[in-house]
C-alpha atoms as a PDB file:
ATOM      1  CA  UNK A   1      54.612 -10.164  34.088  1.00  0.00           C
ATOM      2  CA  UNK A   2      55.691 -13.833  33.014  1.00  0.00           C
ATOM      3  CA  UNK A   3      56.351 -14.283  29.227  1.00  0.00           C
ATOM      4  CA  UNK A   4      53.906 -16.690  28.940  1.00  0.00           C
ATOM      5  CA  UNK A   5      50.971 -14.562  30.198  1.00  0.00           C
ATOM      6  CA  UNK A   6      52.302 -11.903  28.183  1.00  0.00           C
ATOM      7  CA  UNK A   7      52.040 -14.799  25.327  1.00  0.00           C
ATOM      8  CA  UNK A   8      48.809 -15.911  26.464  1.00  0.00           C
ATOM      9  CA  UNK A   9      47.252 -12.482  26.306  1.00  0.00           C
ATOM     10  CA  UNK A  10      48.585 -11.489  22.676  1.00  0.00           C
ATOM     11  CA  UNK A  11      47.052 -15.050  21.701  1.00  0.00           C
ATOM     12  CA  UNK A  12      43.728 -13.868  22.942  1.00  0.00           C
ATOM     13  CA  UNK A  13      44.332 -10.594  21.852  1.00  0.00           C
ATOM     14  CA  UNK A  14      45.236 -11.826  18.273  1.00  0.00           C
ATOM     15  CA  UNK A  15      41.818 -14.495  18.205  1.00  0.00           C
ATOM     16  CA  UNK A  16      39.824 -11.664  19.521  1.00  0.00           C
ATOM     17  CA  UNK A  17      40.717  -9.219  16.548  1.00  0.00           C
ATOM     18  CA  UNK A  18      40.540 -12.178  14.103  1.00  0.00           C
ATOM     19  CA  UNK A  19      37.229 -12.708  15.444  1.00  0.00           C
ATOM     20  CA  UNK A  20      35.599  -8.743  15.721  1.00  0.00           C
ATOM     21  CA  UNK A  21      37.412  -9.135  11.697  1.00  0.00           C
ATOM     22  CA  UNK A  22      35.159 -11.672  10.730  1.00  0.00           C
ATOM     23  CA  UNK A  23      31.928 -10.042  12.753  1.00  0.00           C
ATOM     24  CA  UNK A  24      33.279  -6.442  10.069  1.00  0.00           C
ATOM     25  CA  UNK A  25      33.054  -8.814   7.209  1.00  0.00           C
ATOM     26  CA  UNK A  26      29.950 -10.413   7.939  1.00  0.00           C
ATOM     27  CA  UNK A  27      28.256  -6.810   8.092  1.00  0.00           C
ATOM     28  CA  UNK A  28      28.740  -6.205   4.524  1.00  0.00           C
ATOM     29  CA  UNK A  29      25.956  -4.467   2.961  1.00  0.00           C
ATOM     30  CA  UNK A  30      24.348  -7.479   1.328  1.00  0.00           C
ATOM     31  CA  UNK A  31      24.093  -9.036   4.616  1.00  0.00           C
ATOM     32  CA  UNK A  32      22.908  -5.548   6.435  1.00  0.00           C
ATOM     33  CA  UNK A  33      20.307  -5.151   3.270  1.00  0.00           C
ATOM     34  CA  UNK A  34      18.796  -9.263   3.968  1.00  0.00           C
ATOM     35  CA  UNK A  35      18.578  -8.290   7.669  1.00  0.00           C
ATOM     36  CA  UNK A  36      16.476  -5.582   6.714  1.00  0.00           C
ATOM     37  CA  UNK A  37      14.148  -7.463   4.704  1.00  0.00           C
ATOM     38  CA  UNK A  38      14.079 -10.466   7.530  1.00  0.00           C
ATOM     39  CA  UNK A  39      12.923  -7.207  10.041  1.00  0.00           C
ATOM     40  CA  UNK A  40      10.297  -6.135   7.244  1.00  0.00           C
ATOM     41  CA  UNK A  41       9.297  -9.884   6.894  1.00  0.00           C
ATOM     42  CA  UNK A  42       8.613 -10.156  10.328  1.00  0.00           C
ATOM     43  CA  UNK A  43       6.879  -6.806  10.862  1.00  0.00           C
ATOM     44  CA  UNK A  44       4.501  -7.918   8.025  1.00  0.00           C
ATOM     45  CA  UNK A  45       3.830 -11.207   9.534  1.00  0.00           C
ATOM     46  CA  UNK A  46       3.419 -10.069  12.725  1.00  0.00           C
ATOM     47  CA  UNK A  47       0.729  -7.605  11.324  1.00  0.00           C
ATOM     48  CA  UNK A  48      -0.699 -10.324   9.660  1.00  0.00           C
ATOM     49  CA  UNK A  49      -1.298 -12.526  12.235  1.00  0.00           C
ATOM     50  CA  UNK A  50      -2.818  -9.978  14.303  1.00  0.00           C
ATOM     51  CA  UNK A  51      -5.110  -8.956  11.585  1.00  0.00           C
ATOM     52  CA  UNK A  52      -3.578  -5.476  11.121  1.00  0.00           C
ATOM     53  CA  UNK A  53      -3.084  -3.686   7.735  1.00  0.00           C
ATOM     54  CA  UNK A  54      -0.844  -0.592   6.847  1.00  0.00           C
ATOM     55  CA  UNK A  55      -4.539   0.829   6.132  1.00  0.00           C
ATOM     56  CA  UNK A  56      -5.392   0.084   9.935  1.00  0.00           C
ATOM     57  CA  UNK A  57      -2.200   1.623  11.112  1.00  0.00           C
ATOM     58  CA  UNK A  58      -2.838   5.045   9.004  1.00  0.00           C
ATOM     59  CA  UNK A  59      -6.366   5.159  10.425  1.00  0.00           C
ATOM     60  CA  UNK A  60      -5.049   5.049  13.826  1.00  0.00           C
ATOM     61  CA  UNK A  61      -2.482   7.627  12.757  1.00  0.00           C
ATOM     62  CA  UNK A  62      -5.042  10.166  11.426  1.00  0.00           C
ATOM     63  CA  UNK A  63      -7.532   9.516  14.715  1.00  0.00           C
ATOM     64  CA  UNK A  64      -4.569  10.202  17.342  1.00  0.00           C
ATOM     65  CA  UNK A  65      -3.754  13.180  14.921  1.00  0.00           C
ATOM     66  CA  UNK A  66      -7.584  14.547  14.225  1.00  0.00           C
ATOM     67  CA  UNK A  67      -7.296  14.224  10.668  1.00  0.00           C
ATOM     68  CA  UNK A  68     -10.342  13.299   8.970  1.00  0.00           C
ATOM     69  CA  UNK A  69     -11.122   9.819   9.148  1.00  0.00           C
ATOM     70  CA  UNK A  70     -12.814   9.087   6.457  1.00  0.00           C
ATOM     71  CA  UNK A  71     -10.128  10.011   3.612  1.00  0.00           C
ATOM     72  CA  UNK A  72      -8.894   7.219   1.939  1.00  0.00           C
ATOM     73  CA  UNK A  73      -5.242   6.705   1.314  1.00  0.00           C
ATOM     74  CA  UNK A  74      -4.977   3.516  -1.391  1.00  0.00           C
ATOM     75  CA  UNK A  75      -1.334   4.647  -1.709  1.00  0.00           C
ATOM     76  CA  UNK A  76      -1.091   2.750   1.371  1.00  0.00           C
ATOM     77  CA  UNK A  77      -3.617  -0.312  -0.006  1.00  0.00           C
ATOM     78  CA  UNK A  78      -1.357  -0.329  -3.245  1.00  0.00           C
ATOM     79  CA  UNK A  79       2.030  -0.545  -1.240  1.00  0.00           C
ATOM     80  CA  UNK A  80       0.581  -2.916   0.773  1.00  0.00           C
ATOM     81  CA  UNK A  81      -0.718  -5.408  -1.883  1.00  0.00           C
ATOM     82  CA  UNK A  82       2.631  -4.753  -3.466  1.00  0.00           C
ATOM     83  CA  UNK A  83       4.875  -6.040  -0.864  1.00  0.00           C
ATOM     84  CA  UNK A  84       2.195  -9.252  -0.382  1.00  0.00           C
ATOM     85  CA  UNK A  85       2.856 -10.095  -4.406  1.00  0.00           C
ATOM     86  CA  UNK A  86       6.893  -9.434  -3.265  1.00  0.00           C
ATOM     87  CA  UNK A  87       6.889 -11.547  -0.739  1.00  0.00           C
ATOM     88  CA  UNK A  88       4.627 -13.968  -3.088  1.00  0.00           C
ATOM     89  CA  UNK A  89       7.508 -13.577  -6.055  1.00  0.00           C
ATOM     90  CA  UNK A  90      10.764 -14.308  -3.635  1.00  0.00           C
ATOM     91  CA  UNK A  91      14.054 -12.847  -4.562  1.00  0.00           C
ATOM     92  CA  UNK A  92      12.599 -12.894  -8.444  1.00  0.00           C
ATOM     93  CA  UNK A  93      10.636  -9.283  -7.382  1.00  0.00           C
ATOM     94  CA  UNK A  94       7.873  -8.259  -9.594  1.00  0.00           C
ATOM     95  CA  UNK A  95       8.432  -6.671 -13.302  1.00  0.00           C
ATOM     96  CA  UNK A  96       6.992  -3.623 -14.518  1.00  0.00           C
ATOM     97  CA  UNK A  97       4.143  -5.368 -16.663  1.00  0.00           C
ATOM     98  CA  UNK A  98       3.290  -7.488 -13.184  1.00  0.00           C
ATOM     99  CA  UNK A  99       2.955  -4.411 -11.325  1.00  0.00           C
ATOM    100  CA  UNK A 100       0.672  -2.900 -14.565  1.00  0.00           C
ATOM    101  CA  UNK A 101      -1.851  -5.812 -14.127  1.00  0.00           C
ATOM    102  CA  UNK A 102      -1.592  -6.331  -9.787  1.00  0.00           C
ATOM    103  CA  UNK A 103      -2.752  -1.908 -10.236  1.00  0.00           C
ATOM    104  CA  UNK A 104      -5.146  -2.989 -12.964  1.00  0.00           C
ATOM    105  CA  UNK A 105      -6.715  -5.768 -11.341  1.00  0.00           C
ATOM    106  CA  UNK A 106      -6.969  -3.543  -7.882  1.00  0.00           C
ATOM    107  CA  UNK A 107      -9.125  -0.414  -9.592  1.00  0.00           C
ATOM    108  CA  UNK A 108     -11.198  -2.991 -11.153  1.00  0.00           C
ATOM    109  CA  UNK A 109     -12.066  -4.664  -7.258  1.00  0.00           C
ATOM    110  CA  UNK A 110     -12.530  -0.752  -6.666  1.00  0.00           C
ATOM    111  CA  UNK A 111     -14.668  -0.126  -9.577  1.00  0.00           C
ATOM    112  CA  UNK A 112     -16.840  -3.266  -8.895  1.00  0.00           C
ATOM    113  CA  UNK A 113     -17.759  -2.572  -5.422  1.00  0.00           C
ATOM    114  CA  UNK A 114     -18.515   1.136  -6.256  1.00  0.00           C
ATOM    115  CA  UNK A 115     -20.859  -0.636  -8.910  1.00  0.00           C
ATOM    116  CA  UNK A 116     -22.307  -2.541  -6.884  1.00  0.00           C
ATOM    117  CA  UNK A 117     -23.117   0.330  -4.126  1.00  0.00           C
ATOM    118  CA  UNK A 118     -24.687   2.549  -6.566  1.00  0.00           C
ATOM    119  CA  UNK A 119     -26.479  -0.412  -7.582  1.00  0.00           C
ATOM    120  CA  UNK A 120     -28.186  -0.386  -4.056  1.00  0.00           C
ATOM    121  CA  UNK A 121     -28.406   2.879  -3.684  1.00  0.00           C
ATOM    122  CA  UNK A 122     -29.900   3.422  -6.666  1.00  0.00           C
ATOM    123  CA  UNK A 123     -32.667   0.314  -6.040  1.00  0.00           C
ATOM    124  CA  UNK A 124     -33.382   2.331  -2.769  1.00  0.00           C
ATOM    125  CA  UNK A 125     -33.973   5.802  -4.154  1.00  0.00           C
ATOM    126  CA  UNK A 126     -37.206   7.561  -5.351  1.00  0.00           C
ATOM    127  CA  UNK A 127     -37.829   6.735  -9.328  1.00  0.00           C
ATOM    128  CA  UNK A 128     -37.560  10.467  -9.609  1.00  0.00           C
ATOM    129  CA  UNK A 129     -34.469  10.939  -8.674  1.00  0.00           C
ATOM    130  CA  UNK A 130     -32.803   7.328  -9.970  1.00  0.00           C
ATOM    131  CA  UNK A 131     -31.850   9.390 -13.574  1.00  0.00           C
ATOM    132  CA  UNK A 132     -29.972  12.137 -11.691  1.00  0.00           C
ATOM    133  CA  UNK A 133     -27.810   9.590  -9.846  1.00  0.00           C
ATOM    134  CA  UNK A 134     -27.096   7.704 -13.370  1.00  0.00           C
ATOM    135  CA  UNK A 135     -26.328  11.269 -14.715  1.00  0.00           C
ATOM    136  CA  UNK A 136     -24.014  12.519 -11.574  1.00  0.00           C
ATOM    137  CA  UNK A 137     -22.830   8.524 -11.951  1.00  0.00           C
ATOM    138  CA  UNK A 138     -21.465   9.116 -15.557  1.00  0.00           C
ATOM    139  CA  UNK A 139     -20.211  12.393 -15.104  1.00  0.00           C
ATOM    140  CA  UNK A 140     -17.904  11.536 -11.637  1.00  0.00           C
ATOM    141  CA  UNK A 141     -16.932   8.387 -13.965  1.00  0.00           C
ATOM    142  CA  UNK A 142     -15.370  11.079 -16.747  1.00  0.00           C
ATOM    143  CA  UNK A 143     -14.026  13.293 -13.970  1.00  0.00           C
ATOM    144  CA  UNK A 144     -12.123  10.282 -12.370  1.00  0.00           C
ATOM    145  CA  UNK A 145     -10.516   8.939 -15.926  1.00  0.00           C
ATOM    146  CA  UNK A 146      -9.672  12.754 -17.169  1.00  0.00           C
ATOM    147  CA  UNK A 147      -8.137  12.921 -13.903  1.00  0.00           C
ATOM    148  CA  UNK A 148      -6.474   9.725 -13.528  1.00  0.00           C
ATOM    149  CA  UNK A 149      -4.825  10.993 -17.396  1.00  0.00           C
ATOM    150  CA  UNK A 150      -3.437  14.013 -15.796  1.00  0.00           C
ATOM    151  CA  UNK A 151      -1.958  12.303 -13.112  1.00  0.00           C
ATOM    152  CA  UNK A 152      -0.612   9.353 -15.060  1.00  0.00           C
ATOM    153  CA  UNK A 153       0.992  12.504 -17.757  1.00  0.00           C
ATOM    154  CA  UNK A 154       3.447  13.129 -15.632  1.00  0.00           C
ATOM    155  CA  UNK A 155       5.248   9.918 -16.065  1.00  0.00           C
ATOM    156  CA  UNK A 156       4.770   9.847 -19.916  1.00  0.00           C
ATOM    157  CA  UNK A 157       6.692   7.481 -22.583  1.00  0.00           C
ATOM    158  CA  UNK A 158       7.643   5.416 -18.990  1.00  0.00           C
ATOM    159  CA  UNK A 159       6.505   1.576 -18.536  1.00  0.00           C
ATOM    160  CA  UNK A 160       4.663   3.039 -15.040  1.00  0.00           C
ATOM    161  CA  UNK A 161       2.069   4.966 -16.803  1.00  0.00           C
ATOM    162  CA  UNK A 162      -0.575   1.931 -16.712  1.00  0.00           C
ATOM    163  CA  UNK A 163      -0.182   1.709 -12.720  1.00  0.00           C
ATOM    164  CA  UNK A 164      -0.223   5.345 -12.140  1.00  0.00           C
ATOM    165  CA  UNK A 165      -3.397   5.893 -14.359  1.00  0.00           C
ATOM    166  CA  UNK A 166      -5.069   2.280 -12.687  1.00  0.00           C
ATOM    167  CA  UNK A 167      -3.805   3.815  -9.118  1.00  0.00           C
ATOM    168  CA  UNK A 168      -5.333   6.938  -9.702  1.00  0.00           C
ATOM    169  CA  UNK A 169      -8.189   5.661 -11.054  1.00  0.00           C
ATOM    170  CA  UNK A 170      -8.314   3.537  -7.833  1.00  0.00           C
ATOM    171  CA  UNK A 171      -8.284   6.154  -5.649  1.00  0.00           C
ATOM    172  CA  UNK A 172     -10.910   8.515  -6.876  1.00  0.00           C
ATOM    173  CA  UNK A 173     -12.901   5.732  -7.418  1.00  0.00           C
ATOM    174  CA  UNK A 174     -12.750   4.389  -2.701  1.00  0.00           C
ATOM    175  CA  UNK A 175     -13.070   8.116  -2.347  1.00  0.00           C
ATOM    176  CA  UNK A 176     -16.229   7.869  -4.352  1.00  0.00           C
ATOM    177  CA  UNK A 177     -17.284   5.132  -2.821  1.00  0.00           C
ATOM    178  CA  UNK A 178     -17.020   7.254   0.585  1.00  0.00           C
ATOM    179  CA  UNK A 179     -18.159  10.120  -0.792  1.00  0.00           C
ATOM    180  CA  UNK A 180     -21.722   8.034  -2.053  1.00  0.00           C
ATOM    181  CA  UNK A 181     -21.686   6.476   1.506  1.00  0.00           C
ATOM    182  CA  UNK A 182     -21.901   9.299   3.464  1.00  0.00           C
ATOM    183  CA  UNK A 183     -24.367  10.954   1.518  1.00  0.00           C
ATOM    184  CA  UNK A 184     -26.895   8.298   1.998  1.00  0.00           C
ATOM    185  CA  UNK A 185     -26.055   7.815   5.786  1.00  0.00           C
ATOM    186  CA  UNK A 186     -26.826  11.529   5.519  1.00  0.00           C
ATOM    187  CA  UNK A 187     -30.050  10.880   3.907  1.00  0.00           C
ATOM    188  CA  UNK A 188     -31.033   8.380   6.051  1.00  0.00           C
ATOM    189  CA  UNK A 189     -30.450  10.690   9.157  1.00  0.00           C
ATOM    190  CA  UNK A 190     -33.059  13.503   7.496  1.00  0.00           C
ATOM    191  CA  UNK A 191     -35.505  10.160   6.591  1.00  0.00           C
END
């Protein structure tokens, strides 16, 4: 072999080692960690512009599976609304107190619309039996805060109490809302 190929090849040799260097370097684990987040980002957008939630996904999920459709996961909701105020905050992320109000201000939306379906429920049933719905009403509402307590207990003296109790809270209350839901599509079946 001529020196100069010989030359010629540890050149190459010597660029192509300088160059699969640089690729090692590049892969450090900040770089491997915003790579990640750019594949998240674009899983999240892609969902969004097709109009698809996490929520949608685990329905899907518990359908192929035969798990019962109607059981409402808000852990799912919650971790979704969480990564949308994320992505809303940047790089900044979101503090403790921010994730105490975003929990907060999502059991509130909850408690609302269960309000407001008892509210029509209510307008729709019998005068007779409008007291024992206020009654059952009040008593679910003290089942789902001594609950939501218990739950939140577990954390106690931490800054994540507030969300865990508002989370809980959140969740007993869309199960509620199911629960009431059923019940009067059941009612209107026997009508």
């Amino acid at each position: 072999m001529p020196p100069w190929l010989v030359n010629l090849l540890l050149v190459v040799a010597a660029g192509g080692g300088g160059f699969l260097l640089k690729r090692r370097i590049e892969r450090r684990p900040e770089h491997e960690r915003l790579e990640r987040q750019e594949k998240v980002l674009a899983i999240r957008r892609a969902m969004r512009d097709q109009d698809v939630s996490v929520a949608d996904l685990n329905q899907f999920e518990r359908v192929l599976l035969g798990k019962d459709p109607e059981t409402v996961e808000p852990d799912d909701e919650a971790v979704t609304a969480i990564a949308d105020a994320a992505i809303a905050h940047g790089d900044r992320g979101l503090t403790q107190a921010e994730l105490n109000e975003l929990a907060h201000a999502r059991w509130l939306r909850a408690d609302s619309e269960l309000r407001e379906t008892v509210r029509k429920w209510r307008a729709e049933l019998p005068p007779s039996r409008q007291p024992l719905l206020d009654e059952a009403q009040r008593a679910w509402e003290s089942f789902r805060d001594a609950q939501a307590s218990f739950a939140a207990s577990s954390f106690e003296g931490g800054t994540i109490v507030p969300t865990i109790f508002s989370l809980a809270r959140e969740t007993l209350t869309r199960q509620r809302q199911l629960e009431l839901a059923s019940q009067e599509r059941m009612e209107l079946v026997q009508a």
